[in-house]
C-alpha atoms as a PDB file:
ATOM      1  CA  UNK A   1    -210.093 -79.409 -20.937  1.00  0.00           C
ATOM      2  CA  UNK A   2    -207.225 -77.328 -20.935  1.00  0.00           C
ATOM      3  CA  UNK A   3    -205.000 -76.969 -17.813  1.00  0.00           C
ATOM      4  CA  UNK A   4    -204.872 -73.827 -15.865  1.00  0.00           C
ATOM      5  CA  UNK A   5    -201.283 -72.548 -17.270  1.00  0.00           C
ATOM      6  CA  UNK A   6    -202.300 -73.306 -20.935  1.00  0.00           C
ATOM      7  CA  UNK A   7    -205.610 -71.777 -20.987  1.00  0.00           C
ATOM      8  CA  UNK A   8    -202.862 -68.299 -20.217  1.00  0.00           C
ATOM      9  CA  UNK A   9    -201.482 -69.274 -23.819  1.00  0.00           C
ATOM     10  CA  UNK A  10    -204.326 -69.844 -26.209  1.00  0.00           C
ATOM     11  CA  UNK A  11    -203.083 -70.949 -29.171  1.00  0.00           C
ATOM     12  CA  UNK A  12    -199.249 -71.158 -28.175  1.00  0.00           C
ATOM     13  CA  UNK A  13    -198.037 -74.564 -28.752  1.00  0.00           C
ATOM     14  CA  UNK A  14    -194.848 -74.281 -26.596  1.00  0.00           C
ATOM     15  CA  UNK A  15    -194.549 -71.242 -24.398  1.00  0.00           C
ATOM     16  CA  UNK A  16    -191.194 -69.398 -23.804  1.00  0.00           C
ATOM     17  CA  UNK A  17    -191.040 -67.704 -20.585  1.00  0.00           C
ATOM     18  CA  UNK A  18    -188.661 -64.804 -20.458  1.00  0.00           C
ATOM     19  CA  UNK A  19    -187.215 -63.796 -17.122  1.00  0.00           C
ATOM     20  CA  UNK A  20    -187.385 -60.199 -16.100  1.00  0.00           C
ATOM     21  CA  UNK A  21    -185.186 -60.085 -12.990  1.00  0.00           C
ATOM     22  CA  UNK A  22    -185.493 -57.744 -10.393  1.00  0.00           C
ATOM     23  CA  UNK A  23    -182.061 -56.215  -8.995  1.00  0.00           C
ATOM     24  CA  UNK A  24    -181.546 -56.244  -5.463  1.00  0.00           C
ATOM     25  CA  UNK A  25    -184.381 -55.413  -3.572  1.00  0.00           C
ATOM     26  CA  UNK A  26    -184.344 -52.688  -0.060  1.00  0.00           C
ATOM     27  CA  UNK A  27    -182.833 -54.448   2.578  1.00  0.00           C
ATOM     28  CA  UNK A  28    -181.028 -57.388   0.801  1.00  0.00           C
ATOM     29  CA  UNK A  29    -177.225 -57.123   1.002  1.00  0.00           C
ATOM     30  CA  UNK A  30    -176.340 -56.503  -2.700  1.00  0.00           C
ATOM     31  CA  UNK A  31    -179.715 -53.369  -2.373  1.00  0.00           C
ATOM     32  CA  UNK A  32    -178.619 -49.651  -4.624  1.00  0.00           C
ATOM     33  CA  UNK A  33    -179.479 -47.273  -1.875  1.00  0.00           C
ATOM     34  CA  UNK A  34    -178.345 -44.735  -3.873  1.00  0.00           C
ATOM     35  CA  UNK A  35    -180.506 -45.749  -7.086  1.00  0.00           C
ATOM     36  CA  UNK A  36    -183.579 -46.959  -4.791  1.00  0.00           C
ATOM     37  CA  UNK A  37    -187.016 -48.505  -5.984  1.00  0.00           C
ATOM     38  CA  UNK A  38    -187.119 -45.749  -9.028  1.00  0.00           C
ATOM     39  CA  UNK A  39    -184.170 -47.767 -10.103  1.00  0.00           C
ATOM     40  CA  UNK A  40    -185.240 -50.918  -9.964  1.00  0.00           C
ATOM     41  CA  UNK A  41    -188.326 -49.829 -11.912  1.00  0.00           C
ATOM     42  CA  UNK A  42    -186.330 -48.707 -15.087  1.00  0.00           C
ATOM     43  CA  UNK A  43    -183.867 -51.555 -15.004  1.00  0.00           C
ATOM     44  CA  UNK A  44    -186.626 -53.875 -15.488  1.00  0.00           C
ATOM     45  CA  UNK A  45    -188.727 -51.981 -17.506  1.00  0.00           C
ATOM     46  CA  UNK A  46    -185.902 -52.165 -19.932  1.00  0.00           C
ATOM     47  CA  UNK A  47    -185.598 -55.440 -19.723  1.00  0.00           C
ATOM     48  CA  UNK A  48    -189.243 -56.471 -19.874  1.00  0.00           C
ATOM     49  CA  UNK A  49    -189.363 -53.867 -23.131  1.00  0.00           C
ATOM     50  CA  UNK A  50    -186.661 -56.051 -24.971  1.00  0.00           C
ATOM     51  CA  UNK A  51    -188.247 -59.415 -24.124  1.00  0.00           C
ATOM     52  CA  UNK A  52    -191.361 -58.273 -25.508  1.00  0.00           C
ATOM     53  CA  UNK A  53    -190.315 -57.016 -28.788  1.00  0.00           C
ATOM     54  CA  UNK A  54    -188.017 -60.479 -29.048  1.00  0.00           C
ATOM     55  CA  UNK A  55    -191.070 -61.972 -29.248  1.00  0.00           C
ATOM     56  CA  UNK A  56    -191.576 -64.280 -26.376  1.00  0.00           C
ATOM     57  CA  UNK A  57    -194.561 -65.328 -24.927  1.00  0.00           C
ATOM     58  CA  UNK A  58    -194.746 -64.511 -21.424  1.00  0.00           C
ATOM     59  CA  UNK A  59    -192.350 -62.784 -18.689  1.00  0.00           C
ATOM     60  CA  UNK A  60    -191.993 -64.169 -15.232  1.00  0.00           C
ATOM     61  CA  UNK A  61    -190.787 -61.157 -12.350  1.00  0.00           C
ATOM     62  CA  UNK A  62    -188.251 -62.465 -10.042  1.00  0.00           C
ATOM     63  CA  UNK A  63    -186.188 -61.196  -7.151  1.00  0.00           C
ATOM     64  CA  UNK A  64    -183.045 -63.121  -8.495  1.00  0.00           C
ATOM     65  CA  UNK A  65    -180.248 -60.573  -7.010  1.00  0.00           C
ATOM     66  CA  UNK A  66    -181.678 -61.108  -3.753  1.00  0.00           C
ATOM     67  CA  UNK A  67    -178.935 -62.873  -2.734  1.00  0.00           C
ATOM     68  CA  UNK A  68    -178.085 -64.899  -0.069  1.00  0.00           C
ATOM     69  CA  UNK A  69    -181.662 -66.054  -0.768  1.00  0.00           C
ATOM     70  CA  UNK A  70    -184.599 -66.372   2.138  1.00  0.00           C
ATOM     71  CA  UNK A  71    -186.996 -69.161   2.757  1.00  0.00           C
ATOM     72  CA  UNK A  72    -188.750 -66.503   4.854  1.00  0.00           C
ATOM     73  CA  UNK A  73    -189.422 -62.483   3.755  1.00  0.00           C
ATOM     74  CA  UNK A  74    -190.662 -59.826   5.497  1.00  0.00           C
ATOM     75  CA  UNK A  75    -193.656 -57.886   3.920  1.00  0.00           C
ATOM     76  CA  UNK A  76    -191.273 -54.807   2.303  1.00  0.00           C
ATOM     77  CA  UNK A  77    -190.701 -57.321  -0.079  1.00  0.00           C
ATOM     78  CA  UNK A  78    -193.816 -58.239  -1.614  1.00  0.00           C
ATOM     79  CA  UNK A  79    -194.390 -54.335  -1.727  1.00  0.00           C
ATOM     80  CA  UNK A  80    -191.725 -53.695  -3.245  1.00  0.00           C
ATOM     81  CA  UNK A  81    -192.004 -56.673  -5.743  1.00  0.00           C
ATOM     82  CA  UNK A  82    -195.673 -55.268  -6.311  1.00  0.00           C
ATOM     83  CA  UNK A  83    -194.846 -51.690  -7.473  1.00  0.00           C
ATOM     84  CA  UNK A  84    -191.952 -53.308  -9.686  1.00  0.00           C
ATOM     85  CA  UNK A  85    -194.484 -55.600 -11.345  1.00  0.00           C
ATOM     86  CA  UNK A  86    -197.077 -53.112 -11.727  1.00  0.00           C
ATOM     87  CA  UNK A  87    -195.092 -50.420 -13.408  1.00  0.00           C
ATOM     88  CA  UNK A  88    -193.194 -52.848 -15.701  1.00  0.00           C
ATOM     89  CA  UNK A  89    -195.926 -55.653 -16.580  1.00  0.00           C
ATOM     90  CA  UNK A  90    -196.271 -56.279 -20.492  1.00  0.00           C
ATOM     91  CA  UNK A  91    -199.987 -55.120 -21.692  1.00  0.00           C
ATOM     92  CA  UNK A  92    -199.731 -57.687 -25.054  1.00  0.00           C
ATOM     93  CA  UNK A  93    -198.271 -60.910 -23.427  1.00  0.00           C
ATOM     94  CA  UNK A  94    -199.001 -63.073 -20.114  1.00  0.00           C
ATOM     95  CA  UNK A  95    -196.917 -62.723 -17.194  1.00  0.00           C
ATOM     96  CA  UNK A  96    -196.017 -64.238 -14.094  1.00  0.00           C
ATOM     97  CA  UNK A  97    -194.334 -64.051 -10.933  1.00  0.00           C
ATOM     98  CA  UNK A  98    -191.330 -65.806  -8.836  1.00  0.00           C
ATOM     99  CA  UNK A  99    -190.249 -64.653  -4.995  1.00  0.00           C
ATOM    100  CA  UNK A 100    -186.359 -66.629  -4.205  1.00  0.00           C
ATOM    101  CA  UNK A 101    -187.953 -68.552  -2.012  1.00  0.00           C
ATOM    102  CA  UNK A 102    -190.938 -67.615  -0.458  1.00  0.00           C
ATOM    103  CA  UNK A 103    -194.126 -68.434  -1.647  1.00  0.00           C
ATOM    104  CA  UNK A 104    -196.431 -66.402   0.213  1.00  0.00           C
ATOM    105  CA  UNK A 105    -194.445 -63.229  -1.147  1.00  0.00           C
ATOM    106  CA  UNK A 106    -194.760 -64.572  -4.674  1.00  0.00           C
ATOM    107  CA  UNK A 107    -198.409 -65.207  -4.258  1.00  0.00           C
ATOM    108  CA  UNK A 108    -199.818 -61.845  -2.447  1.00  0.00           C
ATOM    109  CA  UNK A 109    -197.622 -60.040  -5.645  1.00  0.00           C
ATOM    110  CA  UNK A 110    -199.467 -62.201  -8.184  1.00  0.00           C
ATOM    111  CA  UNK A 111    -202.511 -61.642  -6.595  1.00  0.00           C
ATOM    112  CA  UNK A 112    -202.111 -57.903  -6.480  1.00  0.00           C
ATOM    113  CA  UNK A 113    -200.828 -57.441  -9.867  1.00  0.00           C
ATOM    114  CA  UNK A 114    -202.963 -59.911 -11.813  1.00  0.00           C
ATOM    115  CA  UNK A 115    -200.595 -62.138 -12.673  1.00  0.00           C
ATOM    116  CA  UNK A 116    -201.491 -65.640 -14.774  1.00  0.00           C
ATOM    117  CA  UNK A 117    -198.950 -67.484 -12.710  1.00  0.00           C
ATOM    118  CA  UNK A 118    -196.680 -68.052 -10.753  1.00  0.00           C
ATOM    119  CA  UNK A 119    -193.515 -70.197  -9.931  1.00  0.00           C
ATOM    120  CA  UNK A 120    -192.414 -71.835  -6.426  1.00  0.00           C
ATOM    121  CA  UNK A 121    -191.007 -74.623  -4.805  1.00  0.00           C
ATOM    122  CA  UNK A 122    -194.027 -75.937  -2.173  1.00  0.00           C
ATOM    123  CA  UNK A 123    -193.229 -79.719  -2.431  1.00  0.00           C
ATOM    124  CA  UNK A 124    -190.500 -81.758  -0.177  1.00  0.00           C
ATOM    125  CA  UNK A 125    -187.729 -81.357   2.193  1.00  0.00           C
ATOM    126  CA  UNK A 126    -184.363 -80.070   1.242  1.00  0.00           C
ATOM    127  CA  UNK A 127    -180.715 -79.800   2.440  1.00  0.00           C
ATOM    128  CA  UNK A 128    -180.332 -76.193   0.972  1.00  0.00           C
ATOM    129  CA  UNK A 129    -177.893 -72.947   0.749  1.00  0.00           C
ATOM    130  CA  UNK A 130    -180.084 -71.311   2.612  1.00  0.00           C
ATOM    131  CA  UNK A 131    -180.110 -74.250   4.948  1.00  0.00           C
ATOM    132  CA  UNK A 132    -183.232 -77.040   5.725  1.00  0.00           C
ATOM    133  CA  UNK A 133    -185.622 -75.936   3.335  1.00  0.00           C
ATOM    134  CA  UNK A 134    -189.211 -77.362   4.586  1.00  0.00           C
ATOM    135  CA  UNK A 135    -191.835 -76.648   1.925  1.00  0.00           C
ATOM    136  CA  UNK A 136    -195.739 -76.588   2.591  1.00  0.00           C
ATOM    137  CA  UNK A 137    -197.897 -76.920  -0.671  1.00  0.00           C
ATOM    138  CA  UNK A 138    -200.934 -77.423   1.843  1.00  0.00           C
ATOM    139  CA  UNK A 139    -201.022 -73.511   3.154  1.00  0.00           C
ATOM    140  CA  UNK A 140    -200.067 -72.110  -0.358  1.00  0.00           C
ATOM    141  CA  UNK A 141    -203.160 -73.609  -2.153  1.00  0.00           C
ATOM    142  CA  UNK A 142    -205.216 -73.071   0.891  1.00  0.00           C
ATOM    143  CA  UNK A 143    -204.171 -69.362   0.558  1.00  0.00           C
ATOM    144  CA  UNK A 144    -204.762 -68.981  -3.186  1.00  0.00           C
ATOM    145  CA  UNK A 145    -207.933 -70.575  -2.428  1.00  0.00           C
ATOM    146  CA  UNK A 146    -209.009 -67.849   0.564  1.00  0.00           C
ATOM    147  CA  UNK A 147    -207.986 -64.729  -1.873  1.00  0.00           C
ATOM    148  CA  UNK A 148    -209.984 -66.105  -5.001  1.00  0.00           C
ATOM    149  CA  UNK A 149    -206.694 -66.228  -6.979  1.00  0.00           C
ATOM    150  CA  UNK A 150    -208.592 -69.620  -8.802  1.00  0.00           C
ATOM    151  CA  UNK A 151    -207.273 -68.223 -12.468  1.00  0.00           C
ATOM    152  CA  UNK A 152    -203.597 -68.106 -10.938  1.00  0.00           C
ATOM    153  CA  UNK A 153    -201.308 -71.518 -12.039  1.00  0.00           C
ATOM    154  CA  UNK A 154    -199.167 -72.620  -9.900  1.00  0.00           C
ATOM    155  CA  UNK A 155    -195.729 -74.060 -11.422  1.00  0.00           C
ATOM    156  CA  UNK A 156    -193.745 -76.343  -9.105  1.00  0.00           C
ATOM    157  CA  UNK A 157    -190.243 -76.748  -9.294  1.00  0.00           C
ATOM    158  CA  UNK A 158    -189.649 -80.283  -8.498  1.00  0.00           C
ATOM    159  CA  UNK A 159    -185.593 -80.216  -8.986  1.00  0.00           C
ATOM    160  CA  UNK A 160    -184.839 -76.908  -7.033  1.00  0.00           C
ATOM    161  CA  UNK A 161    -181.221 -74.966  -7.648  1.00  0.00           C
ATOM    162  CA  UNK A 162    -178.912 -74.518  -4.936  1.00  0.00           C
ATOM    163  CA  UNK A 163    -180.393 -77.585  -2.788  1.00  0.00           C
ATOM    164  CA  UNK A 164    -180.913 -81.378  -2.925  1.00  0.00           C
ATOM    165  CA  UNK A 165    -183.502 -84.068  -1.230  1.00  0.00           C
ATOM    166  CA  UNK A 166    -183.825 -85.409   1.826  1.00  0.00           C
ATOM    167  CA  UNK A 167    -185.124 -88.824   0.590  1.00  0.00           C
ATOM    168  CA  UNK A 168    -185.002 -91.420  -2.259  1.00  0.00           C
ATOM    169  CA  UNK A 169    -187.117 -90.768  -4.560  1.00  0.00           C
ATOM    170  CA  UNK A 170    -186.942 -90.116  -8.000  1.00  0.00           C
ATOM    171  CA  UNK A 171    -187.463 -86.549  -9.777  1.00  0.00           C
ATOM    172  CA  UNK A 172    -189.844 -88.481 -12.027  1.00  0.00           C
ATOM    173  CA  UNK A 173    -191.540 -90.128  -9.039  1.00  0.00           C
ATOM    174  CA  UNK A 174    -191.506 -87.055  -7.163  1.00  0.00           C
ATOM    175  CA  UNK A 175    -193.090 -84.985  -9.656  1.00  0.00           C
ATOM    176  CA  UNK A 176    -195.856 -87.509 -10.250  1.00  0.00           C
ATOM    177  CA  UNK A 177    -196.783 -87.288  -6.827  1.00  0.00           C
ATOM    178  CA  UNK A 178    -196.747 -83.852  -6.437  1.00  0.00           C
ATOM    179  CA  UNK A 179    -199.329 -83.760  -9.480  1.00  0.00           C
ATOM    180  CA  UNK A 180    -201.806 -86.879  -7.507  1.00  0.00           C
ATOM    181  CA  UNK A 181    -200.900 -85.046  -4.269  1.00  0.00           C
ATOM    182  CA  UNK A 182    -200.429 -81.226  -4.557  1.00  0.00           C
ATOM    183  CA  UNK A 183    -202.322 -80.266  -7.450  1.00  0.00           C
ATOM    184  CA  UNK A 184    -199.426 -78.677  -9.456  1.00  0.00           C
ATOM    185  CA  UNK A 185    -201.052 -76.438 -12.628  1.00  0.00           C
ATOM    186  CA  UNK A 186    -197.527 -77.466 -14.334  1.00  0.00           C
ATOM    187  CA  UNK A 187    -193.842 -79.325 -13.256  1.00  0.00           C
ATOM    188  CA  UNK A 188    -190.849 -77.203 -13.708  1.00  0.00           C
ATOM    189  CA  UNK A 189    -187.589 -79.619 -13.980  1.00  0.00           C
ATOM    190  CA  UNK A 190    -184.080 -77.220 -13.442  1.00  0.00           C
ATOM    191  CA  UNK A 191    -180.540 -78.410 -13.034  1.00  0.00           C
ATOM    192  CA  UNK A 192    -177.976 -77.728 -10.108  1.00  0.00           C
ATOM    193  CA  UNK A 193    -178.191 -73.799 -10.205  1.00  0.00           C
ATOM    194  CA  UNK A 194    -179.249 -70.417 -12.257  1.00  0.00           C
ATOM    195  CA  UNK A 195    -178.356 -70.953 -15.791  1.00  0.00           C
ATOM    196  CA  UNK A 196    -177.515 -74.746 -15.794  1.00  0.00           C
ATOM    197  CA  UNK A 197    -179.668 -77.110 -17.428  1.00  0.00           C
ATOM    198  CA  UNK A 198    -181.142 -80.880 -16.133  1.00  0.00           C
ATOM    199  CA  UNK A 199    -180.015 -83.846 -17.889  1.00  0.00           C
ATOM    200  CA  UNK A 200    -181.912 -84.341 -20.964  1.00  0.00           C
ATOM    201  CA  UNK A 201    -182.821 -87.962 -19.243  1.00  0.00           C
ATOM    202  CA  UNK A 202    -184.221 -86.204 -16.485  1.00  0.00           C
ATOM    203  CA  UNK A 203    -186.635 -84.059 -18.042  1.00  0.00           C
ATOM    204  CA  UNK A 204    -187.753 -87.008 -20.261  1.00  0.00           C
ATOM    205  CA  UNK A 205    -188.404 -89.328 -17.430  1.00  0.00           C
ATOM    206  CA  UNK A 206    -190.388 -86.450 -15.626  1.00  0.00           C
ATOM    207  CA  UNK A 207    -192.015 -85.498 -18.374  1.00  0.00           C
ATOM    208  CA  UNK A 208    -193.278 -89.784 -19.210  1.00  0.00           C
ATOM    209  CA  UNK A 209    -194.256 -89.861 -15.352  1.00  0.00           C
ATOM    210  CA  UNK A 210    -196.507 -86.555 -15.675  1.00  0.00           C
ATOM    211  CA  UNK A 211    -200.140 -87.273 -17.442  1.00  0.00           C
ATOM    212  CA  UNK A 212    -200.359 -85.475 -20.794  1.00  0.00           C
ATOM    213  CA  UNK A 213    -202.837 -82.376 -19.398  1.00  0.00           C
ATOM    214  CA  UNK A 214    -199.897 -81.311 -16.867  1.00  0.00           C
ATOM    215  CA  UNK A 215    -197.560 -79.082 -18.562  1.00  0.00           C
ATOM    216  CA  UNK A 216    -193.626 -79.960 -18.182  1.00  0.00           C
ATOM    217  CA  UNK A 217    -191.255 -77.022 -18.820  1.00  0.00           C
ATOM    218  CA  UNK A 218    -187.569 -76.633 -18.473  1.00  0.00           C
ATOM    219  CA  UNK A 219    -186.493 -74.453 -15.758  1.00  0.00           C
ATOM    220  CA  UNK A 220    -183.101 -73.744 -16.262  1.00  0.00           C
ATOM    221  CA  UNK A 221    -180.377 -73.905 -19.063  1.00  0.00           C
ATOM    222  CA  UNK A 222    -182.144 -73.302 -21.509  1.00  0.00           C
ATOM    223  CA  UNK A 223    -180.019 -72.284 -24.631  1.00  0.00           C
ATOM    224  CA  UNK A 224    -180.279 -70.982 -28.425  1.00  0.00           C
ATOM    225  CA  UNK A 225    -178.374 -73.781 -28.755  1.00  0.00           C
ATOM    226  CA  UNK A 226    -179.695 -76.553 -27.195  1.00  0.00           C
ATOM    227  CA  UNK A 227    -183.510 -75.673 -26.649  1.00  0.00           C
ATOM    228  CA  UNK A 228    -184.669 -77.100 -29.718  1.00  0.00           C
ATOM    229  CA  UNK A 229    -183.756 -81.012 -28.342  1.00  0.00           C
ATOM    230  CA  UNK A 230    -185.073 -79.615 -25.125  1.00  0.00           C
ATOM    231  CA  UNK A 231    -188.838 -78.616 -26.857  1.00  0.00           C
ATOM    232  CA  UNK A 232    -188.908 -82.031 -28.264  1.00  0.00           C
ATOM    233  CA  UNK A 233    -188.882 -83.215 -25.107  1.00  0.00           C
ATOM    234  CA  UNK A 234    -190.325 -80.196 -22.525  1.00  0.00           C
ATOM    235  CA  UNK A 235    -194.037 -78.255 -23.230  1.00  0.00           C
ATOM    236  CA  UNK A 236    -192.176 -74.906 -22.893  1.00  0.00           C
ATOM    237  CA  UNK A 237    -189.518 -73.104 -21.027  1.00  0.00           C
ATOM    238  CA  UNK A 238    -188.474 -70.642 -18.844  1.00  0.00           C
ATOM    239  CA  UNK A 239    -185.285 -68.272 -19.611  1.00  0.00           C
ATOM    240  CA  UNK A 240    -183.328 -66.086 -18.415  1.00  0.00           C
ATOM    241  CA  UNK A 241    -179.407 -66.480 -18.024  1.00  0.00           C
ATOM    242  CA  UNK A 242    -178.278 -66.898 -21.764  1.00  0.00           C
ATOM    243  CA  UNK A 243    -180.374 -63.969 -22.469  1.00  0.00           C
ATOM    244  CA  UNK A 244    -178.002 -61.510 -20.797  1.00  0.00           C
ATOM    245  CA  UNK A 245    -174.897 -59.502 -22.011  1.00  0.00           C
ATOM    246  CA  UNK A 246    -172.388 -62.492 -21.702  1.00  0.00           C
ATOM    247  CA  UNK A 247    -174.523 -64.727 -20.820  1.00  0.00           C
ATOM    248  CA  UNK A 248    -174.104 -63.728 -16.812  1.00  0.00           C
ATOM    249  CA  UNK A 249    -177.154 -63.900 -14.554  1.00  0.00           C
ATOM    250  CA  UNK A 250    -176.832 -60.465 -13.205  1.00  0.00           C
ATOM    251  CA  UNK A 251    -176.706 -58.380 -16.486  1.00  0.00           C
ATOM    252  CA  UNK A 252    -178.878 -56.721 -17.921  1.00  0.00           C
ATOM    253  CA  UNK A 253    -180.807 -58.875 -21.069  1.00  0.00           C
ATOM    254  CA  UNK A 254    -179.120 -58.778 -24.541  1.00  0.00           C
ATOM    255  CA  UNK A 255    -181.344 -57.649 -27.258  1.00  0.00           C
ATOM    256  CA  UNK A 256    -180.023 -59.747 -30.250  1.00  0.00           C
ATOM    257  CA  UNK A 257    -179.439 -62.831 -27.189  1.00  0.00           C
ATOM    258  CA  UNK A 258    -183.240 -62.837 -27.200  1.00  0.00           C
ATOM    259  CA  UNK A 259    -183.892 -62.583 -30.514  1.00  0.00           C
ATOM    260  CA  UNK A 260    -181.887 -65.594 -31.737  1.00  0.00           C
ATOM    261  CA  UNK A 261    -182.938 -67.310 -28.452  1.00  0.00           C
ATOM    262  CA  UNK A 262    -186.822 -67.232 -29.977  1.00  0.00           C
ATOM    263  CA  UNK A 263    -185.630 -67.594 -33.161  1.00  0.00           C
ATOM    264  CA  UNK A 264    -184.195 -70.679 -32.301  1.00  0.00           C
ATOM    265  CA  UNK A 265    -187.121 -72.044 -30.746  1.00  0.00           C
ATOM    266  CA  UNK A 266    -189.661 -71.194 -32.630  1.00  0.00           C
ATOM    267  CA  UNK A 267    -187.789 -71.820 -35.814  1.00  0.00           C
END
């Protein structure tokens, strides 16, 4: 039986996951007062428009310029994240949806703009940027569970950016507990930070602890250049960094970037 993420991709051997980041939203420190929501609408929209004619798979919304990033948001944001996603969703391709790094604003955004899933970190205790980071994969299922979001994967991210564990245990033995324990849909691996990759070791040793039916997909780093040793190893991958104009987080995507990006991983 497929698993709940693949059954989003019939057909699709490997899914790439394009990022559509969401600039600044109101009330963060880096927010365009002057451009407001209407702004943030046709920045993405843009974006979301080149992904799709790149030819990737799926796009995944994310608040990524929300910077310095929040374990907990106030409701604004999954508002605000809601009329993004609804205005700029693709029609021909899954998508899904991220919240930097609060999972109850990524889920009520999913949930009210039909998304096929969506990407967290719910498992383990971390020494953080944004200081201890205490995560509770417990409430977060029980809440998909009480709004009948049962289509909606869940993708954990067992090797968060900007943090480290509290604790000795692997990232391979991690993530196989998380799939016994927390019912992950799918087990993202990242590296340090936005836009660097894992060691190829790590996402191998993950990806032998996880049974085959769990999806394993690179997180972070991913590269024209690289992904194709990645995809031997990974089921799929999320992108978004070397997409961009220079390959900088914060710009806008790159339309030939993308293109050789796909064409480079599905070539």
């Amino acid at each position: 039986m497929p698993s709940l993420f693949r059954s989003a991709f019939p057909g699709v051997d490997k899914p790439l996951i394009a990022m559509a980041h969401v600039p600044a939203l109101p009330g963060t420190p880096l927010y365009d007062a002057q451009g407001g929501v209407d702004a943030l609408v046709e920045h993405v929209h843009r974006d979301v428009g080149i992904l799709v004619d790149a030819g990737f798979d799926a796009v995944m919304f994310c608040n990524e310029n929300d910077r310095p990033y929040q374990l907990h948001a106030g409701p604004e944001s999954a508002a605000v994240m809601s009329r993004v996603v609804t205005e700029c969703r693709p029609t021909s391709i899954p998508f899904g949806v991220d919240f930097l790094w609060d999972p109850r604003i990524a889920l009520a955004t999913a949930v009210a703009t039909g998304a096929s899933f969506l990407r967290e970190v719910v498992t383990g205790v971390w020494e953080s940027d944004m200081g201890l980071w205490n995560t509770d994969a417990a409430t977060t299922l029980r809440e998909r569970r009480r709004l009948d979001a049962h289509g909606l994967a869940v993708l954990m991210n067992v090797t968060p950016e900007f943090a480290s564990p509290l604790g000795t245990r692997t990232p391979a033995q991690v993530a196989r507990s998380t799939v016994v324990s927390s019912l992950a849909d799918g087990i993202l691996v990242s590296g340090p930070m936005a836009g660097a990759g894992p060691d190829v070791s790590t996402l191998r040793e993950v990806r032998d602890a996880v049974p085959d039916e769990v999806p394993v997909l690179l997180n972070t780093g991913a590269r024209a250049e690289t992904i194709a040793e990645m995809l031997a190893i990974a089921d799929g991958c999320i992108v978004g960094s070397s997409l961009k104009v220079d390959g900088e987080t914060w710009n806008p995507v790159d339309p030939d970037r993308a293109r050789r990006f796909v064409a480079a991983a599905k070539g």
